[in-house]
N, C-alpha and C. Protein backbone atom coordinates (compact mmCIF):
# COMPACT_ATOMS: atom_id res chain seq x y z
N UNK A 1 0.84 -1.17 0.00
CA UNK A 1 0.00 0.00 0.00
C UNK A 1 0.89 1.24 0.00
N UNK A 2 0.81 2.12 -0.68
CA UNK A 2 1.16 3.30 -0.90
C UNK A 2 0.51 4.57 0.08
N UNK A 3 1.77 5.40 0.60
CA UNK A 3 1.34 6.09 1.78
C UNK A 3 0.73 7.86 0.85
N UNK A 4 -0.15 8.32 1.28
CA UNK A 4 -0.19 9.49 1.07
C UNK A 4 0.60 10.54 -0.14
N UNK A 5 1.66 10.33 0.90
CA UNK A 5 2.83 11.34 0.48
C UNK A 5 3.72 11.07 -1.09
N UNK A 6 3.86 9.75 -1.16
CA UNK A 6 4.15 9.45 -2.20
C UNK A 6 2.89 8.89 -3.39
N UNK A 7 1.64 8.93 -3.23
CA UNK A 7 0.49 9.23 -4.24
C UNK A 7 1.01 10.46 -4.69
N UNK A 8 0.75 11.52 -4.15
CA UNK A 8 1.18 13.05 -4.52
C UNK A 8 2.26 12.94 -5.03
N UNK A 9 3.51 12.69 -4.24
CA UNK A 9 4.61 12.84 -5.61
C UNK A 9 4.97 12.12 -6.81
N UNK A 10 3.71 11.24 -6.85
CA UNK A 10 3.43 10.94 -8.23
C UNK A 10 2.94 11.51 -9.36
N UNK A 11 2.08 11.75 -8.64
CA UNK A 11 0.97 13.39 -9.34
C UNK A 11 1.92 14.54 -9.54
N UNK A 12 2.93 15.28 -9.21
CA UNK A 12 3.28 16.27 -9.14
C UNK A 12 4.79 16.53 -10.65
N UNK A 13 3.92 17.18 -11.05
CA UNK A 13 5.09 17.03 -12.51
C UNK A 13 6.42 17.69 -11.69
N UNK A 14 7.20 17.51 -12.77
CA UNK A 14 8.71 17.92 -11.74
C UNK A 14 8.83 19.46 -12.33
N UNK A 15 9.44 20.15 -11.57
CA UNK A 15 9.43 21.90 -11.28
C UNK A 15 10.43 22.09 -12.78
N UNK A 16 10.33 23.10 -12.64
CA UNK A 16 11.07 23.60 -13.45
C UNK A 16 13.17 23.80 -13.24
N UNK A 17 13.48 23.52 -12.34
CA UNK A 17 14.50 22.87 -11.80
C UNK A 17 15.20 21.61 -12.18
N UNK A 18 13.67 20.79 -11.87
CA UNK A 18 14.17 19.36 -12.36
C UNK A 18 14.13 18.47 -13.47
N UNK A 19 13.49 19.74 -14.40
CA UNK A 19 13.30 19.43 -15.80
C UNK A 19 14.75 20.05 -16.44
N UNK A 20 15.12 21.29 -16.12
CA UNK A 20 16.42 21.31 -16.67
C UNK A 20 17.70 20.85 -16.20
N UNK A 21 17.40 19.77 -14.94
CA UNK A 21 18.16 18.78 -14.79
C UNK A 21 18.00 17.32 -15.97
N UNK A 22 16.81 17.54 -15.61
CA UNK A 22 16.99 16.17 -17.09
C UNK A 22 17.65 16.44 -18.16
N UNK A 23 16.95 17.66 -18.83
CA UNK A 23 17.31 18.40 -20.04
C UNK A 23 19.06 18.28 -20.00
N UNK A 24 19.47 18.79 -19.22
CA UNK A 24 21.26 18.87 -18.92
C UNK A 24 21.68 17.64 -19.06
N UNK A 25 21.03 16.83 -18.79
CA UNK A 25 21.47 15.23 -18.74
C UNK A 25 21.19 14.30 -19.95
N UNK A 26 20.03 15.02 -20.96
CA UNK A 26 20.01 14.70 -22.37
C UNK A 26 21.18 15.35 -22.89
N UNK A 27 21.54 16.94 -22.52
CA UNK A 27 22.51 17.38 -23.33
C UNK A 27 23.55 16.17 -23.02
N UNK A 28 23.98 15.81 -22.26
CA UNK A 28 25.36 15.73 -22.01
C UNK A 28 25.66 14.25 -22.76
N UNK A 29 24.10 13.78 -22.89
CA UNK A 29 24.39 12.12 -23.32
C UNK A 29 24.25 12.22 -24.74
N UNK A 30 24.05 13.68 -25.27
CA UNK A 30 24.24 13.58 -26.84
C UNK A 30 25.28 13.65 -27.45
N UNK A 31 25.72 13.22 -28.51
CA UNK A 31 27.04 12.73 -29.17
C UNK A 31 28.47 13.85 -29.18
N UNK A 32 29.20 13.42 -29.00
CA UNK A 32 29.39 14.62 -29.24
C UNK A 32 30.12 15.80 -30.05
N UNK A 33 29.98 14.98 -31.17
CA UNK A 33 30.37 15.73 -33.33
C UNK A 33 28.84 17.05 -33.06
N UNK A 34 27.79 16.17 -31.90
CA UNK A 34 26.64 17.02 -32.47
C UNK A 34 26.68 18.65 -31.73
N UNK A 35 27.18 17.79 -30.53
CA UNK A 35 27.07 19.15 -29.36
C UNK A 35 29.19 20.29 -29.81
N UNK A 36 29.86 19.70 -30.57
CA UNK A 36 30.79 20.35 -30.88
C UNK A 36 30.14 21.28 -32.03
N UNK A 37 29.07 20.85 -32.93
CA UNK A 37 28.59 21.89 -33.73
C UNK A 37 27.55 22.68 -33.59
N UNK A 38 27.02 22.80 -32.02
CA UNK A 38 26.40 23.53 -31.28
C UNK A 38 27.53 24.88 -30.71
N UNK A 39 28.61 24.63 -30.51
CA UNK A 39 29.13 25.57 -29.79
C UNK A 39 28.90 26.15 -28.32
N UNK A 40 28.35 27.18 -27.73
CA UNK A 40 27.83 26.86 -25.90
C UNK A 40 26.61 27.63 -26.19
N UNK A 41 25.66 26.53 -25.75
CA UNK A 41 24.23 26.64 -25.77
C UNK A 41 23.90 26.62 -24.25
N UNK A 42 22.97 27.34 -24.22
CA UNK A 42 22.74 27.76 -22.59
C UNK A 42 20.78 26.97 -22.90
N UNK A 43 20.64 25.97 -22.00
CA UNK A 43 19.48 25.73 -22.10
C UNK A 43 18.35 26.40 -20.93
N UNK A 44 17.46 26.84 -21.06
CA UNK A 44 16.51 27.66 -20.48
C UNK A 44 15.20 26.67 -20.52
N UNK A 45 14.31 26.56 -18.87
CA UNK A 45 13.28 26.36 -19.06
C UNK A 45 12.75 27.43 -18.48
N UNK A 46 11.09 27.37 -19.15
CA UNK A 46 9.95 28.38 -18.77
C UNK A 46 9.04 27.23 -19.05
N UNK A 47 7.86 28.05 -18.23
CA UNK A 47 6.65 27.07 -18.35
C UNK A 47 6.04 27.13 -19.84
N UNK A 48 6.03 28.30 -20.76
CA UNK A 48 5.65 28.32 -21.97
C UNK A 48 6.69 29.56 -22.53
N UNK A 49 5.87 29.50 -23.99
CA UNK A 49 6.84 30.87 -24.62
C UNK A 49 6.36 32.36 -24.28
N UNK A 50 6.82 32.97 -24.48
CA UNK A 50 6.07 34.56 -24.44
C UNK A 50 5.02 34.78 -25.77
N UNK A 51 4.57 35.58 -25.31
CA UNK A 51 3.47 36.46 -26.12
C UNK A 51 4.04 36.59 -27.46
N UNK A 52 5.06 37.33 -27.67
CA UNK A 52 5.93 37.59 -28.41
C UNK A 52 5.95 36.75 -29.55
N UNK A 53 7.03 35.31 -28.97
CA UNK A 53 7.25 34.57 -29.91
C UNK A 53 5.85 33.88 -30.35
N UNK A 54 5.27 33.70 -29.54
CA UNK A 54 3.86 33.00 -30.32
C UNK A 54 3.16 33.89 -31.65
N UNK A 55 3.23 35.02 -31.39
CA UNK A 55 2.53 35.95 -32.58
C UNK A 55 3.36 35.79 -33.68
N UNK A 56 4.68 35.82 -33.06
CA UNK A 56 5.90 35.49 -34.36
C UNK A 56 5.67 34.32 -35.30
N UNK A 57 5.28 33.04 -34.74
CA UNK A 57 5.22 31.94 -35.63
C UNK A 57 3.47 31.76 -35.55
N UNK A 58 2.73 32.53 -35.54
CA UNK A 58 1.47 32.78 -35.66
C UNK A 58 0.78 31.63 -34.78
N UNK A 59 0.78 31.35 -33.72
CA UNK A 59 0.21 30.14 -32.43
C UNK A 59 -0.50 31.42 -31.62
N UNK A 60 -1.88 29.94 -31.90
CA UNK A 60 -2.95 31.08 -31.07
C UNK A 60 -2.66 30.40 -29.60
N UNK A 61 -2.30 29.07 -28.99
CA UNK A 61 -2.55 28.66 -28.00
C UNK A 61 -1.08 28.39 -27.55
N UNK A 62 -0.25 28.77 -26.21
CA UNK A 62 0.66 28.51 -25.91
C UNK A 62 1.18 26.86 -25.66
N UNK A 63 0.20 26.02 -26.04
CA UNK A 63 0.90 24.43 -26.03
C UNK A 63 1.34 24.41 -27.30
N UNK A 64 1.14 24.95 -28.43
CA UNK A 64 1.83 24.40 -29.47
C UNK A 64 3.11 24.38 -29.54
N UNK A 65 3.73 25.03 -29.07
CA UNK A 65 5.02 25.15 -29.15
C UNK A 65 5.87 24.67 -27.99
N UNK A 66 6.90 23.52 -28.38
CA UNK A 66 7.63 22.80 -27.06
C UNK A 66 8.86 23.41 -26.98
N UNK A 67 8.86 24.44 -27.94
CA UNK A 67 10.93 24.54 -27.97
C UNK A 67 11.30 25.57 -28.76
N UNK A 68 12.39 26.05 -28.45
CA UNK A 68 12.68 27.18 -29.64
C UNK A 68 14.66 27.47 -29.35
N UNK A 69 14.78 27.30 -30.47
CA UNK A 69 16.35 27.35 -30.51
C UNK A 69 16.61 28.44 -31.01
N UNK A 70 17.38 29.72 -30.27
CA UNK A 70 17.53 30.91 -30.76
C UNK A 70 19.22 31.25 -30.74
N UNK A 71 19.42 31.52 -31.81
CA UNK A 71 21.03 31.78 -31.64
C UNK A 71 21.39 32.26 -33.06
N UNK A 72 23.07 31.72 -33.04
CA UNK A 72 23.39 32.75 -34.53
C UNK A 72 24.05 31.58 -35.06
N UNK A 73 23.93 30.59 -36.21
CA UNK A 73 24.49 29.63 -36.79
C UNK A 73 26.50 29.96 -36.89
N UNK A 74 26.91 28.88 -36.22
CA UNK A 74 28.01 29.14 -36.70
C UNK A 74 28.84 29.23 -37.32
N UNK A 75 28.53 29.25 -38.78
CA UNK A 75 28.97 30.12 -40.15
C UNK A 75 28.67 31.13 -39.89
N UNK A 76 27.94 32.05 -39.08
CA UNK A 76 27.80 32.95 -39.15
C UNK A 76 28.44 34.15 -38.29
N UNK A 77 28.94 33.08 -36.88
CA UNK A 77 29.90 33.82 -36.11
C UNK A 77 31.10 34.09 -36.16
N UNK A 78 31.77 35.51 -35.55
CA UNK A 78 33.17 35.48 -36.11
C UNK A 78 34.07 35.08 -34.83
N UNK A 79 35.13 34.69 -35.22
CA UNK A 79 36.37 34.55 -34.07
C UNK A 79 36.76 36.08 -34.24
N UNK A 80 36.42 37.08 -34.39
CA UNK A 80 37.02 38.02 -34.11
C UNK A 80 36.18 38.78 -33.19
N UNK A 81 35.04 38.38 -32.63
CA UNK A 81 34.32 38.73 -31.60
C UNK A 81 34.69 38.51 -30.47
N UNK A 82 34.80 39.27 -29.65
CA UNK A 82 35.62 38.54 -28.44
C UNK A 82 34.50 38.19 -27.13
N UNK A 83 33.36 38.69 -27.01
CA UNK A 83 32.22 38.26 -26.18
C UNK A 83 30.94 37.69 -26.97
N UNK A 84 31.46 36.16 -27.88
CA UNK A 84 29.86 36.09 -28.66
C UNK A 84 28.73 35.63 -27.69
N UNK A 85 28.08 35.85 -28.04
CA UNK A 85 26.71 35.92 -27.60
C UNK A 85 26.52 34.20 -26.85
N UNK A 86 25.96 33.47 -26.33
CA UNK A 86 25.69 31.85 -25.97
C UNK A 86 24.16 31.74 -27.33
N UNK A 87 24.10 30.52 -27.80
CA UNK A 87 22.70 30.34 -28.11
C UNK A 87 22.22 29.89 -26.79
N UNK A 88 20.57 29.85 -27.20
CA UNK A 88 19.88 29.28 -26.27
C UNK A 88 19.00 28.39 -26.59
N UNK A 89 18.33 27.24 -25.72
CA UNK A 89 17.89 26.71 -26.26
C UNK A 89 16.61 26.56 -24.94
N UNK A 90 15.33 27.40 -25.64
CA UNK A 90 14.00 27.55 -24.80
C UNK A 90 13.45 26.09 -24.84
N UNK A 91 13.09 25.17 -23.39
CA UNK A 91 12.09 23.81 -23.68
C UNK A 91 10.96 24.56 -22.75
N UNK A 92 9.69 24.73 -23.48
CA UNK A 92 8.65 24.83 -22.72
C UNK A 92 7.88 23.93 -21.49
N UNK A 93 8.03 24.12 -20.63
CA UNK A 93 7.79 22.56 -19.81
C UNK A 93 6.15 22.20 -20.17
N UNK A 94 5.39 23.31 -19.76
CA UNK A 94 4.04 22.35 -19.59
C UNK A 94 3.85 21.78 -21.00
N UNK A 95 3.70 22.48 -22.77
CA UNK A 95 3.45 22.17 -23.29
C UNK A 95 4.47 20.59 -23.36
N UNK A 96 5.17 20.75 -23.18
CA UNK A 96 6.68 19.40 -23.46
C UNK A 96 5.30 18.17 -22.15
N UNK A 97 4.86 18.54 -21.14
CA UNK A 97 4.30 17.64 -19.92
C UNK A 97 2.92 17.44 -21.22
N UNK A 98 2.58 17.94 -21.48
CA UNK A 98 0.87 17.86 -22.05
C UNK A 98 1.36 16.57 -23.13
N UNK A 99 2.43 17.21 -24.04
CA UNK A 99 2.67 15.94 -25.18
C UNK A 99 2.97 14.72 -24.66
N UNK A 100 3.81 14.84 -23.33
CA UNK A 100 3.88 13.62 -22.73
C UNK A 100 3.23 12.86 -22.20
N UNK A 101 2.04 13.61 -21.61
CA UNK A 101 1.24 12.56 -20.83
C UNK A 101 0.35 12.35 -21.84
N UNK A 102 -0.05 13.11 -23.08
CA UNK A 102 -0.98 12.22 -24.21
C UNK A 102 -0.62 11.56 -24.95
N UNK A 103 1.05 11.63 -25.10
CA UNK A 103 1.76 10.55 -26.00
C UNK A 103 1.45 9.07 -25.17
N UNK A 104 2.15 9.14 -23.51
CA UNK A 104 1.86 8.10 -22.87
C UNK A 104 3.10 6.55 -23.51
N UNK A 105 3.67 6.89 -24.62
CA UNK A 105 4.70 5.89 -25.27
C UNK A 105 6.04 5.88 -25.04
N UNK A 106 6.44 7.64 -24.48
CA UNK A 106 7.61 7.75 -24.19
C UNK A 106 7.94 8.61 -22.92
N UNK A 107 9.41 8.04 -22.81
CA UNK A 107 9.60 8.95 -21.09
C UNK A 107 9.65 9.86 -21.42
N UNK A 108 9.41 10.59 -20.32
CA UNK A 108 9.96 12.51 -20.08
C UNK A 108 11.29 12.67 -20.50
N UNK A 109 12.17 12.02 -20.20
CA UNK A 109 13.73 12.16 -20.99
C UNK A 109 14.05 12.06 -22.04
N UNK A 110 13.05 10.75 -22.79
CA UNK A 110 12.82 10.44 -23.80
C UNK A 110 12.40 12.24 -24.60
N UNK A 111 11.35 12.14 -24.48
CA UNK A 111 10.91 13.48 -24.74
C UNK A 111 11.24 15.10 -25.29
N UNK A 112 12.30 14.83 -23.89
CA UNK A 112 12.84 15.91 -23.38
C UNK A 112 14.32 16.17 -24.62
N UNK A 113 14.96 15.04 -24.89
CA UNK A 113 16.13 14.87 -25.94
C UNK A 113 15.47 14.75 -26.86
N UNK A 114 14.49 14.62 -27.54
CA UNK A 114 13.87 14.87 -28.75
C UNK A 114 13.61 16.05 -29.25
N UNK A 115 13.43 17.04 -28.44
CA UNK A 115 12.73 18.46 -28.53
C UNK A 115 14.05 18.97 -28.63
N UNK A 116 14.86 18.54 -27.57
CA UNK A 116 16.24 19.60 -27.86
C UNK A 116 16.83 19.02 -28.87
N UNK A 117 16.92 17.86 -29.30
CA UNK A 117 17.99 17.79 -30.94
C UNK A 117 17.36 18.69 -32.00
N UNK A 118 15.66 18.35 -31.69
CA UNK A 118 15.18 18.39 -33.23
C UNK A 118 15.27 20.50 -32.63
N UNK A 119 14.97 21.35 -32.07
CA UNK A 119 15.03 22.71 -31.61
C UNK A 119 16.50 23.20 -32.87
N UNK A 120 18.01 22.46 -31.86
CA UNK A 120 19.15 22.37 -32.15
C UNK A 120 19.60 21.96 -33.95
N UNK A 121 18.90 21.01 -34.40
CA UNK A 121 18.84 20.08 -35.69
C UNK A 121 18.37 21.20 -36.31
N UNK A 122 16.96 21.68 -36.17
CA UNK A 122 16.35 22.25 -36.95
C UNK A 122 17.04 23.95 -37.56
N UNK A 123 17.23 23.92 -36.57
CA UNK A 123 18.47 25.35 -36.83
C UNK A 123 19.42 25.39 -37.73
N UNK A 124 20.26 23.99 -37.77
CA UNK A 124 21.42 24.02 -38.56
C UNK A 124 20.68 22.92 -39.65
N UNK A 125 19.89 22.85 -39.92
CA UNK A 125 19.36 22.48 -40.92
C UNK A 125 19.17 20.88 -41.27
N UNK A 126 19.04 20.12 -40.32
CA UNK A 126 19.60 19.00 -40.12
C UNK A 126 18.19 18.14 -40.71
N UNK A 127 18.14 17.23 -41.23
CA UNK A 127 17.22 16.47 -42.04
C UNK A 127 16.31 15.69 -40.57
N UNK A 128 14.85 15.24 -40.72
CA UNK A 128 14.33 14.74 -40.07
C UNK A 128 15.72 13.18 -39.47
N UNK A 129 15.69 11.94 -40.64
CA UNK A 129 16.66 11.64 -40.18
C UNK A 129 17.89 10.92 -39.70
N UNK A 130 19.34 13.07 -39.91
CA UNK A 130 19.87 13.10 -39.45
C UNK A 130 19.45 13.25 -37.78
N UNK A 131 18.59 13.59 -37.30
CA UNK A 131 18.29 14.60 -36.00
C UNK A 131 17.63 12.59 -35.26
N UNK A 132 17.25 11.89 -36.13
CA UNK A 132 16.79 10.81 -34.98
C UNK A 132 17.84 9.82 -35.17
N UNK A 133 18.88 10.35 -35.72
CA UNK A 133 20.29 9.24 -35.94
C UNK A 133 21.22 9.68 -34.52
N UNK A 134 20.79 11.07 -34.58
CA UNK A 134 21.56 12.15 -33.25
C UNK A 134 20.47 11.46 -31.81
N UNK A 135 19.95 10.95 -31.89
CA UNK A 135 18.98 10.78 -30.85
C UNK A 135 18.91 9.61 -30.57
N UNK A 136 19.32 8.45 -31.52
CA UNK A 136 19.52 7.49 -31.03
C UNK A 136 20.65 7.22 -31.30
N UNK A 137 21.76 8.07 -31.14
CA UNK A 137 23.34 7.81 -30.47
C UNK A 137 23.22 8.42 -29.35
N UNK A 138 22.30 9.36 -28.61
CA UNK A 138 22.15 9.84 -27.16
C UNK A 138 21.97 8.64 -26.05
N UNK A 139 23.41 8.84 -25.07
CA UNK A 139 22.95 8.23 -24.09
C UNK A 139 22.29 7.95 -23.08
């Protein structure tokens, strides 16, 4: 029999803390030809996107969107910059929790390294897939 306390922390999606602990722990188990052509990506969670970016890619409802990779391709950066910028890489948690608990097929980690290759992939232009060849060399 199961006490109380741990019913609830079953129920209780993990904070936003412990999602970009996972997230950190997908980065780190991804290959790494993939994460050397990332350069230093700073990963960020929020519970959704802003106002902003949603009007940008025209989303009326803040679940559509699980992720957003914002940065400057690196062909495009110079070594003669001496403070470049970090990319970033936004995972929305709740919408990323909603796909998960209606997918119901895959873990949250599972999940969670999918959104950040394909975010990351999709940026540098990476073919559907190259990005699930990168995902299943993630450890």
């Amino acid at each position: 029999m199961t006490d109380a306390s741990s019913s609830k922390a079953a129920a209780t999606p993990p904070s936003q803390a412990d999602f970009l602990a996972i997230a950190e722990a997908a980065w780190d188990g991804l290959p790494e030809g993939f994460k050397a052509l990332c350069g230093t990506v700073v990963i960020l969670v929020t519970d959704f996107a802003d106002e902003d970016i949603l009007n940008h890619f025209n989303m009326d409802s803040p679940y559509e969107l699980t992720g957003l990779y914002q940065g400057v391709d690196l062909t495009q950066k110079s070594v003669a910059d001496p403070n470049p910028e970090p990319d970033y890489v936004f995972l929305y948690r709740l919408p990323i929790l909603l796909e998960w608990c209606e997918r119901g097929n895959v873990t949250l980690s599972e999940l969670i390294t999918h959104v950040l290759v394909h975010e990351i992939g999709h940026h540098f232009g990476l073919s559907d897939d190259d990005m699930h060849e990168i995902e299943d060399g993630a450890g």
